[in-house]
Structure formats: structure tokens, C-alpha cells
Protein backbone atom coordinates (compact mmCIF):
# COMPACT_ATOMS: atom_id res chain seq x y z
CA UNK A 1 5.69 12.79 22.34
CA UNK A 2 2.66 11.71 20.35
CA UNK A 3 0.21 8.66 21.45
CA UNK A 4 0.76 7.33 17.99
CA UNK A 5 -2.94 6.96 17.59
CA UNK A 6 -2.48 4.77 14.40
CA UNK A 7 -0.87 1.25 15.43
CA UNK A 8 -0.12 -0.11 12.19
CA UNK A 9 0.34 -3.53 11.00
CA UNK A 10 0.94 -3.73 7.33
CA UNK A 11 0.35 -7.38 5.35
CA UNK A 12 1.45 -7.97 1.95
CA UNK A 13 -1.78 -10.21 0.98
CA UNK A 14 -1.82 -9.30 -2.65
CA UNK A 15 1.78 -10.59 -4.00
CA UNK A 16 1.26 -13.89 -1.79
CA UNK A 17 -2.10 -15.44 -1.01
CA UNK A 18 -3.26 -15.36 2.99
CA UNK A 19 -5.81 -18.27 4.11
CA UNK A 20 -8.89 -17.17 6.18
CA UNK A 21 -7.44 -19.08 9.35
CA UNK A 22 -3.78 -17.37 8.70
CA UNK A 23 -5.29 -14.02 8.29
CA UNK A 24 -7.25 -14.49 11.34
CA UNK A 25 -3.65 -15.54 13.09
CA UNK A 26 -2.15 -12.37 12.14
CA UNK A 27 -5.45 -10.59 13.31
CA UNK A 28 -4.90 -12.17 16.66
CA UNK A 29 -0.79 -11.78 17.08
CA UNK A 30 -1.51 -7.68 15.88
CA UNK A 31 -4.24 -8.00 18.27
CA UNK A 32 -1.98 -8.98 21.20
CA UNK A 33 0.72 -6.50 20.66
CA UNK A 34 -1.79 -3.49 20.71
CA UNK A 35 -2.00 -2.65 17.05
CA UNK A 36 -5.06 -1.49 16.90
CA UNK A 37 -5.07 -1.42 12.80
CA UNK A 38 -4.03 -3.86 9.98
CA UNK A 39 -3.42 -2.82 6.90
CA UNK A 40 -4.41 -5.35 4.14
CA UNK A 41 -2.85 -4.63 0.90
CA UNK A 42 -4.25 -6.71 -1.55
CA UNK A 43 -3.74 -6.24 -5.17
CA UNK A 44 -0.16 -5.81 -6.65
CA UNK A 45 1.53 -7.08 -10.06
CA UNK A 46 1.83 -10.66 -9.02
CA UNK A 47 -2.25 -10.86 -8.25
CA UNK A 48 -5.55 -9.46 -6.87
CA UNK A 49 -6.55 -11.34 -3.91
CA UNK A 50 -9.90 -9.96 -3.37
CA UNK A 51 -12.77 -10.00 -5.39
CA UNK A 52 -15.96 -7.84 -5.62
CA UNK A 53 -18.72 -9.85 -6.47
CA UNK A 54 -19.08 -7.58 -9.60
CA UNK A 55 -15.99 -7.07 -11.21
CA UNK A 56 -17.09 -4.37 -14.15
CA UNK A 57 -15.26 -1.38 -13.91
CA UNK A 58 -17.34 1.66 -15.94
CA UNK A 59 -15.22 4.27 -16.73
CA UNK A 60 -14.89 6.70 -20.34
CA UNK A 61 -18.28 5.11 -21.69
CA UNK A 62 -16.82 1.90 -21.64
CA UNK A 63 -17.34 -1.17 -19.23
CA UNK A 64 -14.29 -2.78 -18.56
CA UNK A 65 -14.59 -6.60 -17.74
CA UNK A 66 -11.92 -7.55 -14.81
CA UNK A 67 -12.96 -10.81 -14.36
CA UNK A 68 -10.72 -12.92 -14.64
CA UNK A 69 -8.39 -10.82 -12.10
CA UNK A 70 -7.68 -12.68 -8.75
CA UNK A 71 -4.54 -15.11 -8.38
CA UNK A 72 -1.44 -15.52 -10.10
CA UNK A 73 -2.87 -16.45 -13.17
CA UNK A 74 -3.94 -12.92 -13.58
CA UNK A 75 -0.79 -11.53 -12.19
CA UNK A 76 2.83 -10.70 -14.30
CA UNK A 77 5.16 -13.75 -15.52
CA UNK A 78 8.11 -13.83 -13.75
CA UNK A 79 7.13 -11.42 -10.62
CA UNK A 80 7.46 -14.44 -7.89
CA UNK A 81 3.98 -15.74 -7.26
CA UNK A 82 3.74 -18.01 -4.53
CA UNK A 83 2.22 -21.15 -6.79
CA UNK A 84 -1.55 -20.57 -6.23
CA UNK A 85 -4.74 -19.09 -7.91
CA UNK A 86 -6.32 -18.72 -4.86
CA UNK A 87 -8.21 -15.14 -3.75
CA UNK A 88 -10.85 -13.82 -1.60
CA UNK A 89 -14.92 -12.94 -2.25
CA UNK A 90 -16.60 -10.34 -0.44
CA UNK A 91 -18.55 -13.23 1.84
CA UNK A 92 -14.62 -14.33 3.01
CA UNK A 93 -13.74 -10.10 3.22
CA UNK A 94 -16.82 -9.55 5.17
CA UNK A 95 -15.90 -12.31 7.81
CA UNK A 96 -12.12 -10.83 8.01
CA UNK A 97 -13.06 -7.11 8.71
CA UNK A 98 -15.84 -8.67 11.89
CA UNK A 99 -13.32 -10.76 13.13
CA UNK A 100 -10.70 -8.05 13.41
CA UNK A 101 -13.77 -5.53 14.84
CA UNK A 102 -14.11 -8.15 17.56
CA UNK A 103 -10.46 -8.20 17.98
CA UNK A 104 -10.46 -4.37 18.16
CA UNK A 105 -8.50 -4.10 15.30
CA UNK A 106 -9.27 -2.19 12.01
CA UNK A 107 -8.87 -3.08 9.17
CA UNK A 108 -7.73 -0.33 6.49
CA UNK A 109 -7.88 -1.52 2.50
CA UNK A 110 -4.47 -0.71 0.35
CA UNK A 111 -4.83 -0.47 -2.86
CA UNK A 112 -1.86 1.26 -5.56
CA UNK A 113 -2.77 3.47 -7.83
CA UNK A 114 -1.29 4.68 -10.42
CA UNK A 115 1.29 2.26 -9.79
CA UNK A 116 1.09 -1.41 -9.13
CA UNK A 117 -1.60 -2.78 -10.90
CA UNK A 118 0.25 -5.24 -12.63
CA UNK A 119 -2.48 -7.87 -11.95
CA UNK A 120 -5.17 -5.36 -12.86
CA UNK A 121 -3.62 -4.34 -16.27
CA UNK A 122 -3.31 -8.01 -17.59
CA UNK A 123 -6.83 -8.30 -18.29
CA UNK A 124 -7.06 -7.67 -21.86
CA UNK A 125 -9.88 -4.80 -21.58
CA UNK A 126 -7.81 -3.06 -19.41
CA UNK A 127 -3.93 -4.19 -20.97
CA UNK A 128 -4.10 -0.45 -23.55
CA UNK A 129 -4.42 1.51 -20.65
CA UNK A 130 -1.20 0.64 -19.34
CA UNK A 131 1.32 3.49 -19.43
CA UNK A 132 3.73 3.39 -22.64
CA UNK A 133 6.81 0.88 -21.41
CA UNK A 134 5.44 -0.18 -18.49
CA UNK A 135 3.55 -3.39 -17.38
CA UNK A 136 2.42 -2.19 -14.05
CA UNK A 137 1.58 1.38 -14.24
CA UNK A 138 -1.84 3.15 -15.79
CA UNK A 139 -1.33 5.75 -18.09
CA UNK A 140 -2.30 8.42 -16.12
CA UNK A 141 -1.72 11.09 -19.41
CA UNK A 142 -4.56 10.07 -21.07
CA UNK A 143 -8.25 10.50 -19.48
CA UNK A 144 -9.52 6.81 -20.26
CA UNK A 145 -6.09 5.81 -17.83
CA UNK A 146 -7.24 8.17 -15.31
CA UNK A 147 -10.51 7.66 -15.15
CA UNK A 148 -10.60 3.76 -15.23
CA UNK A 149 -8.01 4.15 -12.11
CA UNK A 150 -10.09 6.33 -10.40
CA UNK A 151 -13.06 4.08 -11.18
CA UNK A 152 -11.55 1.10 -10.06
CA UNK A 153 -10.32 2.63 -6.34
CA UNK A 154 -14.22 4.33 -6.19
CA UNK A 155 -15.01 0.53 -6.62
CA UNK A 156 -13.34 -0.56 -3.93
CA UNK A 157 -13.86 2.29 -1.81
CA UNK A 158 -17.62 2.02 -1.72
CA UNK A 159 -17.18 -1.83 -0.95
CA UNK A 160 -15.18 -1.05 2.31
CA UNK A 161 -16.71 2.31 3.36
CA UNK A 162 -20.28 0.21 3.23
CA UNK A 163 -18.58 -2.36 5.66
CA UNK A 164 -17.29 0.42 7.77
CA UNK A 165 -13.71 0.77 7.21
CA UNK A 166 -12.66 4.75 8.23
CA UNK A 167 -9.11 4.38 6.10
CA UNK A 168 -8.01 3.86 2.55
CA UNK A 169 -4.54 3.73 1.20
CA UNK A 170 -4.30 4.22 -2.72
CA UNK A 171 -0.59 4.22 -2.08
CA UNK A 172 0.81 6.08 -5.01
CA UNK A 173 4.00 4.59 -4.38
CA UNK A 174 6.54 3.71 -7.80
CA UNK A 175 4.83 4.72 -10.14
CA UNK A 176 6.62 3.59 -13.53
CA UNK A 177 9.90 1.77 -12.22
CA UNK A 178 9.79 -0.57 -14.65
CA UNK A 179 10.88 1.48 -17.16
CA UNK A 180 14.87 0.19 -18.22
CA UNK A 181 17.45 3.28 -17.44
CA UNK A 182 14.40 5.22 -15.88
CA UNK A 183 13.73 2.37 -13.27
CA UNK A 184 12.74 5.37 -11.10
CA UNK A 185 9.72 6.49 -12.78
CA UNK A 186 9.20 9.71 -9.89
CA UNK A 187 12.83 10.94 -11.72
CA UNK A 188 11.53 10.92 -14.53
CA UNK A 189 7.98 12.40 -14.37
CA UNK A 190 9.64 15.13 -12.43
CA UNK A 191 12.06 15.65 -15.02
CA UNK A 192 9.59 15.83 -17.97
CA UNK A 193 6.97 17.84 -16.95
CA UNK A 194 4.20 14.84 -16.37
CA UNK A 195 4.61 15.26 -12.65
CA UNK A 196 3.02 18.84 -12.28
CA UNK A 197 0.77 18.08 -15.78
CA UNK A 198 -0.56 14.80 -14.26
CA UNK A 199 -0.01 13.08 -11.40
CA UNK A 200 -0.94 15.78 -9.09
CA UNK A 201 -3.77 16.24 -10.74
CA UNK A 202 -4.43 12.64 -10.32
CA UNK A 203 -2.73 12.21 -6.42
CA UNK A 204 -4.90 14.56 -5.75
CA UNK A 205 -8.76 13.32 -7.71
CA UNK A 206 -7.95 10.04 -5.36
CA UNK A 207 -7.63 11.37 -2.44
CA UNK A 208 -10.68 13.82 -2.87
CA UNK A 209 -12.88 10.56 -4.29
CA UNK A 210 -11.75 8.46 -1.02
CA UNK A 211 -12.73 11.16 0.90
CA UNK A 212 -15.96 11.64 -0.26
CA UNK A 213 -17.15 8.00 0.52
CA UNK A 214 -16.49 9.04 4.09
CA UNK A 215 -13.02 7.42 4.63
CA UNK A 216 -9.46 9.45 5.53
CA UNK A 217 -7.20 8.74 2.63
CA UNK A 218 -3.67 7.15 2.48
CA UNK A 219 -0.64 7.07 0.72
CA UNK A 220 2.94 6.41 0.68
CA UNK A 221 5.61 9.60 0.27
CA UNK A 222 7.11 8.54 -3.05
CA UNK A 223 5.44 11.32 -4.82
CA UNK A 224 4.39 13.78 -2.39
CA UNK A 225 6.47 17.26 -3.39
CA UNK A 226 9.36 15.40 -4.97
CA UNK A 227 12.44 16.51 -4.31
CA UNK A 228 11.43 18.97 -1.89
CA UNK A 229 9.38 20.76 -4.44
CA UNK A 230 6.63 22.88 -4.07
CA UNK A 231 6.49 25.03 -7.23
CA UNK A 232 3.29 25.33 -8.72
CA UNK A 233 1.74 22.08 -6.95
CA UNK A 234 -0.39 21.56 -4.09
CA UNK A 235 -1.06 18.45 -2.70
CA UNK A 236 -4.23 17.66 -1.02
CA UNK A 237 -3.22 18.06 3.08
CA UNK A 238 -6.12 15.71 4.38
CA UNK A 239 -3.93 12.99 3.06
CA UNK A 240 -2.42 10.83 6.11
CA UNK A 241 1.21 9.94 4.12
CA UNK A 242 3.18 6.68 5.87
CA UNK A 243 6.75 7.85 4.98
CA UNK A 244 9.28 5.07 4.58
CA UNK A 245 12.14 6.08 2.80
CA UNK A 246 14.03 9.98 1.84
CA UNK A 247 15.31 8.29 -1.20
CA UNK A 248 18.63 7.43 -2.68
CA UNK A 249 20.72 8.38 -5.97
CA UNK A 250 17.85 8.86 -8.65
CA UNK A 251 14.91 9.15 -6.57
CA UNK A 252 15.08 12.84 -4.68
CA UNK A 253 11.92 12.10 -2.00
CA UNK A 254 10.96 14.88 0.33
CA UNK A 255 12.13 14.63 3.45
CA UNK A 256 10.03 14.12 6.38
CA UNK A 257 10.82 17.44 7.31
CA UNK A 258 9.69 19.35 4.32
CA UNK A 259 6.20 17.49 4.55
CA UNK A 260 5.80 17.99 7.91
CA UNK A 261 6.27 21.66 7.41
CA UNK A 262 3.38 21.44 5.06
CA UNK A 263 1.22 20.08 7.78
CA UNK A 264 0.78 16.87 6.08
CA UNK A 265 0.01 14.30 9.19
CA UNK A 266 3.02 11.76 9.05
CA UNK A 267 2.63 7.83 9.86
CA UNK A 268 6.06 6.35 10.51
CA UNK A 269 6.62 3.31 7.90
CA UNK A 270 10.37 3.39 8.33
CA UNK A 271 11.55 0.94 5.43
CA UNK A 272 14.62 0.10 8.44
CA UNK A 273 12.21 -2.25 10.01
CA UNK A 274 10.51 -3.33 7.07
CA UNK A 275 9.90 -7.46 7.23
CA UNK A 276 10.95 -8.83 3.58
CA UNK A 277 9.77 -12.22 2.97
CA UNK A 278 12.74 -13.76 1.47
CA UNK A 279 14.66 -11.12 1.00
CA UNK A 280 15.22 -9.66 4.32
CA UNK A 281 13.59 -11.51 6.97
CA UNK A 282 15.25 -10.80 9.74
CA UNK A 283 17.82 -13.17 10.88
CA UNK A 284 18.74 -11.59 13.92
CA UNK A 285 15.71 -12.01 15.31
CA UNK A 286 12.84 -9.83 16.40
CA UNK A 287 15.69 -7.34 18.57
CA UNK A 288 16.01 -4.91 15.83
CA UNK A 289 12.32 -4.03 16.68
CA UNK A 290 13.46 -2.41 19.49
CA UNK A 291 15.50 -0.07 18.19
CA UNK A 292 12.37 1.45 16.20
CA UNK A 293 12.29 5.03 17.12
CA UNK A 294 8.32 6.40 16.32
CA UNK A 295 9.18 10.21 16.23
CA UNK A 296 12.49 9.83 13.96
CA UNK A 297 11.70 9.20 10.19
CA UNK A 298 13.95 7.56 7.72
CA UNK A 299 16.98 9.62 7.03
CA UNK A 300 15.38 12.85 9.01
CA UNK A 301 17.42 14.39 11.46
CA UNK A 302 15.79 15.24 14.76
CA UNK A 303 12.50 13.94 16.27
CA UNK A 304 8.86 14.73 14.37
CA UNK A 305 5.81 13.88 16.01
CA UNK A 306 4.37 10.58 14.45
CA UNK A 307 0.44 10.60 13.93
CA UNK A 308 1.10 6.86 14.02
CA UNK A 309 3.49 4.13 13.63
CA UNK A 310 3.45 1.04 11.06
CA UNK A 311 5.43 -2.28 10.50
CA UNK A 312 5.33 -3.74 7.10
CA UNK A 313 5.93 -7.01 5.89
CA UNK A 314 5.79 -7.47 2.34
CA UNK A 315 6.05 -10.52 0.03
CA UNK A 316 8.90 -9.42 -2.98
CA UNK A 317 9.52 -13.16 -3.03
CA UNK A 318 5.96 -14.68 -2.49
CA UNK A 319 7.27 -17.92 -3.89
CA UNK A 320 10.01 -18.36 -0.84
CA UNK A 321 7.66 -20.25 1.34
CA UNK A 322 5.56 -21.92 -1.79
CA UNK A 323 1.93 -21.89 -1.40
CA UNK A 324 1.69 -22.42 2.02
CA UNK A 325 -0.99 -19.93 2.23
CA UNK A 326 1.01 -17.57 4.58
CA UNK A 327 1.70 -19.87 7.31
CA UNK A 328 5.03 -19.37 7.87
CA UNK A 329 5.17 -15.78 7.51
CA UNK A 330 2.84 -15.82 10.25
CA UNK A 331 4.74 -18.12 12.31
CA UNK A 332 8.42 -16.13 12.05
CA UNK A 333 6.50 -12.55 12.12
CA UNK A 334 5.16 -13.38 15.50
CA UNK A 335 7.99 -12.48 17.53
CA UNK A 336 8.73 -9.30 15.38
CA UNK A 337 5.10 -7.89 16.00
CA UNK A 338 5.58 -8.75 19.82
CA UNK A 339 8.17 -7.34 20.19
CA UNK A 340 7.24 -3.83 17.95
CA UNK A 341 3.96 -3.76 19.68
CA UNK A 342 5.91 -3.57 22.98
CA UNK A 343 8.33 -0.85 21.78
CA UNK A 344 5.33 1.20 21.24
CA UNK A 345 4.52 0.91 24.37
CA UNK A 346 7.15 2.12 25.67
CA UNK A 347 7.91 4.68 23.84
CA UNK A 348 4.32 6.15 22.41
């Protein structure tokens, strides 16, 4: 059985806002249970939480102004934010990424692309580029989409590569689910052609672009050979995928299998144990963490070896708690990373 070399903790930070202090208290409860990275995923449709200190985006001969990004007021109406403005600078990321080095923890930036950018695509410079029906989504068919995409993840990716940071997760997770009897925007991509035309293509420019500021890059499965299908596409295999669901009725994922085959290195995400805040928080307490199983993937028969394992809590409903700044997340999580941190060591 594998080490699982990656000991993932993944925060939600970007749908509901994290203090310094609170961030620091998750730092130090991943800490304890042996993670030995946390993910900080900071920019979805309900806000950006951190802030470069310039935030001009160049792309297509044209300099997008972003801002007025960070906090809710720059996120989507009606998408749950948790009642504050509030968002980090590059002076507050700077002190988060040493604290967690002294804590020997990691920390890896998540950022979605093409998907989830709500926040991003609000700002009126960058509000045309949004793909046709969606609010969230860059149109990734046109070049000034793709380009102002990639330009915006090269951003951020020379920020945290010049502060150290070895990982970078540009997600590529729902892309387009906001779009009425095609929630599922994969299904529909796949189904008309835009899939192999264009976001392969563009999977594939982000991964190659986080690559070449020295960091490994990321993603989520979503997209990786839909439905099991490998016709005429080829994904980029230096791309570390955290696989956390096979799919359902309307969205045909590949299985954990069929990527594995490919020699794609897996990190188990298993959507299971995911930690919902106020949707599914786990009422039964932090036991269900011990029936997490590294080497068996969502809805995978049999045991594949894990490159690393990874428990998410995400913030659907930032507003649940109000703007307590993340407080009691961190308080009720505590227990759940324990006791995950401990089931990896026992079964890693």
C-alpha cells in the first residue's frame, strides 16, 4: 500500500472568509493530525479572498482591471456569502504560507479555472468574457476567454511559486453547471463537440503554464477523459488529479480505474467524507472518518494505489455560521481532522 505522500487538508476560504488567527488554527489542528499539506482554495463565485497587490490582468492586448474583486461585494447575488467584504493581501498571504512552513505544513494555492470564477467575472472588464448563459464560467471558445484565464492563473502562479509553494490546483472542476436543463455543463461540452475543440486544449495550456513556473499542477477529475473517453484527446499526464466523485445520471466521469490506467497519479478526494458547511456537516460525529479507505476511490471497485489522500471541507452555505470569520468551522472540524489524520496512520 502507498505512503500517501500527499496528506491533504482542503479549506474552502474563498466562498466564506477565514481570519488570520482561524487560518492559523486550522494550520495547527492539520498540523497535529500529520497532514503535511493544506490546500487553500480561495476564489469561487461568492468572492476572491486574496489579493495581489496588483490586480491588472494583461491578456489579448488588453489590461483588464480586477480591482475591485475580493469579498462578497464582488461575488454573485444570491450564492450564500457569509455577510462580509473582508479578504486577504499578499503581506497577510505571506505570513500564512511561513507559519504553515514552521508548522511543516504546505500550503498548495486552488484556484478554478475555467469554471468558478463567479467573483472574477463580475468585474465589469472582465463580465463579456463570461461563457454565453453562464455567470461563473469563462468562455473558453473564444481566445480573449482563454487567454485572460490563463493570464489570470500565470498571475497567481508566479505569486506563489516566488514564495515557494511546489503545488497548484486550477481545478477544472464544473465547468458551465449553471446552465438551466444542461446544469451539467461536462454533458454537454462532450456532447457538442467543445470538449475535444476546447477544453482540452485549454486543460491542458494550464497545466503546461503551472508547470513551467516550477510547480506540479492540480486538478479535480470532472473533465479528465469524460466518460471514459479517450478518442482523439490527450490529457497532459504530469497532472496530479484528486478524484472525488465517478459521477451520476448526466455527468459520465471516468472512473478511477480508467485514469489510473493512463498513468495519471491519483489523490483520493472521496466526496463520501467531504465536510459541507451547512449542508452536510457531519452529525454523527467525526466516526465516519474512520471508515475512509485511501486506496478505494469513489464508486471504483477494488483497491488503487493513492499518491495521496485529501479531506475537504467546503463552504456551499458560507452564510450558516454568519461572518464569524471561520470560527466555528474550525471549532466542529477539529475532531474530523483528528480523527482522519489518525486513519491515515493507520492505514497509509
Amino acid at each position: 500500500m502507498n505512503g500517501c505522500a500527499y496528506r491533504i487538508l482542503h479549506l474552502d476560504a474563498g466562498r466564506k472568509f477565514y481570519s488570520i488567527p482561524n487560518l492559523k488554527r486550522i494550520i495547527d489542528n492539520a498540523a497535529a493530525a500529520n497532514f503535511n499539506q493544506l490546500e487553500l482554495y480561495f476564489s469561487d463565485h461568492q468572492g476572491l479572498r486574496f489579493a495581489l497587490g496588483d490586480m491588472r490582468v494583461a491578456a489579448s492586448g488588453k489590461v483588464y482591471d480586477l480591482s475591485g474583486a475580493p469579498g462578497d461585494g464582488f461575488g454573485e447575488e444570491g450564492n450564500n456569502p457569509d455577510g462580509t467584504d473582508k479578504y486577504h493581501t499578499e503581506a497577510d498571504m505571506d505570513g500564512i504560507i511561513a507559519y504553515a512552513r514552521e508548522k511543516g505544513v504546505e500550503i498548495v494555492p486552488a484556484m478554478g479555472a475555467p469554471g468558478h470564477l463567479g467573483a472574477v467575472l463580475m468585474q465589469p472588464d472582465a463580465s463579456p468574457l463570461r461563457y454565453p448563459g453562464s455567470r461563473g464560467s469563462v468562455d473558453i471558445t473564444r481566445a480573449e476567454g482563454r487567454e485572460f484565464a490563463l493570464a489570470l492563473l500565470g498571475k497567481y502562479a508566479d505569486y506563489f511559486a516566488s514564495r515557494g509553494c511546489r503545488y497548484f490546483n486550477f481545478c477544472a472542476d464544473e465547468f458551465a453547471n449553471d446552465l438551466g436543463e444542461h446544469r451539467m455543463g461536462y454533458e454537454m461540452i462532450y456532447q457538442n463537440g467543445m470538449y475535444r475543440e476546447h477544453f482540452v486544449p485549454f486543460f491542458n495550456a494550464a497545466a503546461e503554464l503551472i508547470r513551467s513556473k516550477g510547480m506540479t499542477p492540480r486538478c479535480f477529475n470532472d473533465g479528465v477523459y469524460y466518460n471514459d473517453d479517450d478518442r482523439d484527446v490527450e490529457f497532459d499526464g504530469g497532472v496530479q488529479v484528486c478524484y472525488w466523485t465517478h459521477g451520476w445520471e448526466g455527468y459520465r466521469l471516468a472512473s478511477a480505474n480508467f485514469l489510473a490506467a493512463k498513468g495519471l497519479e491519483l489523490i483520493n478526494a472521496d466526496s463520501a467524507y467531504y465536510w459541507v458547511l451547512g449542508k452536510n456537516e457531519w452529525p454523527e460525529g467525526a466516526q465516519k472518518a474512520e471508515g475512509f479507505e485511501p486506496d478505494v476511490f469513489n464508486g471504483c471497485g477494488g483497491h488503487i494505489e493513492a499518491a495521496g489522500a485529501m479531506l475537504c471541507i467546503w463552504c456551499d452555505m458560507a452564510d450558516s455560521d454568519g461572518p464569524d470569520e471561520g470560527a466555528a468551522v474550525v471549532d466542529k472540524t477539529a475532531p474530523v481532522i483528528e480523527v482522519f489524520g489518525r486513519t491515515l496512520d493507520r492505514k497509509c
